[in-house]
Structure formats: C-alpha cells, structure tokens
N, C-alpha and C. Protein backbone atom coordinates (compact mmCIF):
# COMPACT_ATOMS: atom_id res chain seq x y z
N UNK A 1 4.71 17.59 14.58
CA UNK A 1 5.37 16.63 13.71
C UNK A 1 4.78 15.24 13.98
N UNK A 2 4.47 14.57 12.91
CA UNK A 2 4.11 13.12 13.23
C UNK A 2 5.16 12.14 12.83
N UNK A 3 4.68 10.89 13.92
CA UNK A 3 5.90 10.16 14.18
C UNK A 3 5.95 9.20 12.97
N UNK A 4 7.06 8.66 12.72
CA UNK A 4 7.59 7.83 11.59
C UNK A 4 6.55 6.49 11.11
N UNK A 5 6.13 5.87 11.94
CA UNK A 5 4.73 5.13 12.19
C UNK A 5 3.33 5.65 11.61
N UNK A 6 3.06 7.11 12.20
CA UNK A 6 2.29 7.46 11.27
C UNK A 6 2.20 7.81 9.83
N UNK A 7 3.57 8.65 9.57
CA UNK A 7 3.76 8.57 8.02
C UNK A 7 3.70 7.47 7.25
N UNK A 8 4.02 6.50 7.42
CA UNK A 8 3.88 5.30 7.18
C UNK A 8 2.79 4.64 6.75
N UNK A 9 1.88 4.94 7.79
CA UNK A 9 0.25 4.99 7.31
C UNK A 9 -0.36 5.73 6.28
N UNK A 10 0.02 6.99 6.53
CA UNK A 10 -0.43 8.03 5.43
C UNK A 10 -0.02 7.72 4.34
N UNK A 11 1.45 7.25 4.52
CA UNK A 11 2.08 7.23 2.71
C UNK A 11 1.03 6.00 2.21
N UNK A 12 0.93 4.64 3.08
CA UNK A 12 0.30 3.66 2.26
C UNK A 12 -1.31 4.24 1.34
N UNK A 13 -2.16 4.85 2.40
CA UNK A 13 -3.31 5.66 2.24
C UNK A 13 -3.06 6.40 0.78
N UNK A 14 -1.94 6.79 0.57
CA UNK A 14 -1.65 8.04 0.10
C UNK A 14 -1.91 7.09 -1.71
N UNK A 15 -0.84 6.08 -1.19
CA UNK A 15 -0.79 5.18 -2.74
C UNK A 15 -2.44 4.56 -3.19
N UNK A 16 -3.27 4.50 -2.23
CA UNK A 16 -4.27 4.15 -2.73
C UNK A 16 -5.50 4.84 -2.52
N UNK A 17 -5.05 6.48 -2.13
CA UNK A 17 -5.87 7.50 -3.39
C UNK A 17 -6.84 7.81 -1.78
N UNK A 18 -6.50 7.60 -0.94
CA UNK A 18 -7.55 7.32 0.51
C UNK A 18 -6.86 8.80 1.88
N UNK A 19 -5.81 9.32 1.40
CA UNK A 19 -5.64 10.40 2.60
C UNK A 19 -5.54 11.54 1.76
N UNK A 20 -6.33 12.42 2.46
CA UNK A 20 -6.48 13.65 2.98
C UNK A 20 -5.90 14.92 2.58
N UNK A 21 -6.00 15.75 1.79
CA UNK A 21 -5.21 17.18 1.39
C UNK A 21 -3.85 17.58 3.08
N UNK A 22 -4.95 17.34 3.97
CA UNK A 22 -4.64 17.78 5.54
C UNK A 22 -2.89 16.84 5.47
N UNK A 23 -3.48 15.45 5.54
CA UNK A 23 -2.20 14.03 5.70
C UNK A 23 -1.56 14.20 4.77
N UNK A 24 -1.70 14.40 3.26
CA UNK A 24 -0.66 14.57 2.36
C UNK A 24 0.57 15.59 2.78
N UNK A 25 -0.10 17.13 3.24
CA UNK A 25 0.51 18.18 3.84
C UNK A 25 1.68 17.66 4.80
N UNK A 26 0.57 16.72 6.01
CA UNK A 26 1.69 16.52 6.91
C UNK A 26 2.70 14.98 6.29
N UNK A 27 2.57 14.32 5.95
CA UNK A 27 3.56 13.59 5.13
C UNK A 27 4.79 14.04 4.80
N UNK A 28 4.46 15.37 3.74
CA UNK A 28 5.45 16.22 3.01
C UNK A 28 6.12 16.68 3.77
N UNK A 29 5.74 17.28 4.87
CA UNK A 29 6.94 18.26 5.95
C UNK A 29 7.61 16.80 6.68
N UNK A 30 6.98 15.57 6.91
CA UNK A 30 7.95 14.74 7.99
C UNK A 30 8.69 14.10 6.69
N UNK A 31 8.49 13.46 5.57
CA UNK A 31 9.54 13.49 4.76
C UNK A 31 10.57 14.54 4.61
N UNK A 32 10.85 15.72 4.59
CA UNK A 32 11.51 16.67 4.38
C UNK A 32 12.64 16.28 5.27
N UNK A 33 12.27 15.98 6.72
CA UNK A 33 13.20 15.57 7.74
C UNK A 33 13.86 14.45 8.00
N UNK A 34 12.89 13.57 7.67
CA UNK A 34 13.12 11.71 8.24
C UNK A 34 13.58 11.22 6.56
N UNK A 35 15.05 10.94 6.28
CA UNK A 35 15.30 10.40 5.60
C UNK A 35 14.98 8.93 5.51
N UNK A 36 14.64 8.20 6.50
CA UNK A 36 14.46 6.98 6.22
C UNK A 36 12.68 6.80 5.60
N UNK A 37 11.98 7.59 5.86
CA UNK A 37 10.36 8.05 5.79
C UNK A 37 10.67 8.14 4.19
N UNK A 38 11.38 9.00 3.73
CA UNK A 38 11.73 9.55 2.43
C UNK A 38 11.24 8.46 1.12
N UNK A 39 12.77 7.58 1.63
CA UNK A 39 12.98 6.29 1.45
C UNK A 39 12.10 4.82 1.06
N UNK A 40 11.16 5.00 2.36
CA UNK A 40 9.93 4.24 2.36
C UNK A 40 9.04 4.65 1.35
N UNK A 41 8.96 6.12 1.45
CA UNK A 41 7.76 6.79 0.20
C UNK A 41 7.94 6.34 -1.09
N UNK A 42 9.17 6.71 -1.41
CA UNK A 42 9.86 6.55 -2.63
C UNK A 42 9.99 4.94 -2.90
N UNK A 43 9.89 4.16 -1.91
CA UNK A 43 9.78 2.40 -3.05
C UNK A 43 8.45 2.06 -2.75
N UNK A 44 7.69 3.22 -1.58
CA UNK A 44 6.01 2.69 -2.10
C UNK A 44 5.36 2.93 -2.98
N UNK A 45 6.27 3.90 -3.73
CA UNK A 45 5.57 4.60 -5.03
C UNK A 45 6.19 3.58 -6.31
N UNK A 46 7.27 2.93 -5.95
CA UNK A 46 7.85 2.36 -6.72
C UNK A 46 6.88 1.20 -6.80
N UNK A 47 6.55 0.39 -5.80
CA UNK A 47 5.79 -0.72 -5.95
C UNK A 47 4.79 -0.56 -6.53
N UNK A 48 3.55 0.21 -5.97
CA UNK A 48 2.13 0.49 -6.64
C UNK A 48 2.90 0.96 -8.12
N UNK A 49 3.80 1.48 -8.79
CA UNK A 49 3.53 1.92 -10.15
C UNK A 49 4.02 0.32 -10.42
N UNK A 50 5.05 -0.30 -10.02
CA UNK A 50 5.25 -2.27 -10.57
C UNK A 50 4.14 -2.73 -10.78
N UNK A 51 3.10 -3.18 -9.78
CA UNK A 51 1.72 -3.48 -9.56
C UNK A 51 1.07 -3.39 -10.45
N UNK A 52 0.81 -1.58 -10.84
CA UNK A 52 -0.18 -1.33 -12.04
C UNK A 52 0.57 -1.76 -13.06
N UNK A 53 1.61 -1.86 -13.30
CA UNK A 53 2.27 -2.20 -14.97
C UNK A 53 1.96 -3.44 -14.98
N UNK A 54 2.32 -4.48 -14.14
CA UNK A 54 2.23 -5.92 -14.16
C UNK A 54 0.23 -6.24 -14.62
N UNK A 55 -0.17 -5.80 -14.16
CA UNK A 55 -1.55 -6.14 -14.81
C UNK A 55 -2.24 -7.75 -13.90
N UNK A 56 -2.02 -7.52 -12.77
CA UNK A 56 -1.96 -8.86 -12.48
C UNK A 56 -3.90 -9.23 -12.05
N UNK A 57 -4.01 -10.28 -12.09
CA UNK A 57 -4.79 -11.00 -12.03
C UNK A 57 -5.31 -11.47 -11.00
N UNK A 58 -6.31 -11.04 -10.11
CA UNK A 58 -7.04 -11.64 -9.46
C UNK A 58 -8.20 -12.83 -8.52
N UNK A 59 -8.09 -13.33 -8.05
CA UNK A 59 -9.13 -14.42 -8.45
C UNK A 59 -10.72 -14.20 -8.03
N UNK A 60 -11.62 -14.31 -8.26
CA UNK A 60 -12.91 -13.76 -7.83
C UNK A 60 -13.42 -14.43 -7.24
N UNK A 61 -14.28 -14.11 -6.66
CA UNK A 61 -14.69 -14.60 -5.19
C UNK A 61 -15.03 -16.05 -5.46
N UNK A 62 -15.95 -16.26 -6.58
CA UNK A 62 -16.15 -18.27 -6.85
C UNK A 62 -15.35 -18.99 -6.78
N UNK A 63 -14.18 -18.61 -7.69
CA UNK A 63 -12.54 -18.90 -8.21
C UNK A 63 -11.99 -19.30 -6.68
N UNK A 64 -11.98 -18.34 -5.57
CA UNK A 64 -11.69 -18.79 -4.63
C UNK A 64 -12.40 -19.37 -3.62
N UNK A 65 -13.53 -19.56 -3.65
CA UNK A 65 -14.69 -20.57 -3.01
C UNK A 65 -14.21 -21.87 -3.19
N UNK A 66 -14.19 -22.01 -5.17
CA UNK A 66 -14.08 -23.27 -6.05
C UNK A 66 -12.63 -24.22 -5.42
N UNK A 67 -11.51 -23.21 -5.33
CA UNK A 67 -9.97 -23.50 -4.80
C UNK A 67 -9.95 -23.89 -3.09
N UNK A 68 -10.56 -23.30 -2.11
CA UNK A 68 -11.01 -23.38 -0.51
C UNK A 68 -11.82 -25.12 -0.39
N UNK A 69 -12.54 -25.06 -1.83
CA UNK A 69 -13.16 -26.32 -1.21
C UNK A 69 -12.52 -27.57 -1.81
N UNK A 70 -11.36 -27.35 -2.57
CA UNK A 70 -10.47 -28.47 -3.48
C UNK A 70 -9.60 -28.58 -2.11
N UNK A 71 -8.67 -27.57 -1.62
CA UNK A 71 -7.67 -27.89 -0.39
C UNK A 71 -8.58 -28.34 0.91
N UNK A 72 -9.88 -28.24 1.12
CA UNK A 72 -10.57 -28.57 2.24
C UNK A 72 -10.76 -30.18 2.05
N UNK A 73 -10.79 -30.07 0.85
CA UNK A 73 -11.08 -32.22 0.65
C UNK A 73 -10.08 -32.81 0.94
N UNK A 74 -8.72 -31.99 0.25
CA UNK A 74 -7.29 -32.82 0.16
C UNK A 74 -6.88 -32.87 1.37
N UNK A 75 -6.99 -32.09 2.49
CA UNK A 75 -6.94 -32.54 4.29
C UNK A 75 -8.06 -32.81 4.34
C-alpha cells in the first residue's frame, strides 16, 4: 500500500497525463481505502477540468522578460 503522500503525487502526475498504467493501478486500490485521498482526487480532477474550461492565458517568455524589466526599474 502506498502512503497518502505518495498518492498525492501520483494523482497530480495522473492530471497531467505523466503516471504510469503501474501508479494509476496503485492510486485506485489506496483511494478505495483512504477517504480523504478520495477526496483530494476528486477536486484535482475538479480543478484541471476548471482550468481547461477557463481558457486562460499565459504570458510568453518576452511578455515576461518585457514585465521583470518594468518592476526591476520601479525598485
């Protein structure tokens, strides 16, 4: 059984497409047990699907070069 800490990891992994047939497996059996694990899964899935609906906007790497060197003048 893996500990609550590790699921934790896996689930995040899990939302962004990065663990394992193996980690998904073990995920599923320590959710089954750890209601609070459950819990966590279930509003990390909730967030990443908010995330993708919201469509949000990024800034690209210049964008934030351009912004780093406006607050570097103002101190």
């Amino acid at each position: 059984m893996i500990s609550c800490d590790e699921a934790a990891h896996i689930c995040n992994k899990t939302q962004y497409k990065e663990a394992s047939l193996w980690e998904k497996i073990k995920l599923r059996l320590h959710v089954v047990v750890c209601a609070t694990c459950a819990k966590f899964a279930k509003k990390n899935r909730q967030l990443t699907s908010l995330c993708e609906k919201a469509n949000l906007h990024v800034l690209s790497q210049p964008e934030k070069d351009q912004m780093k060197k406006r607050l570097e003048k103002e101190y």
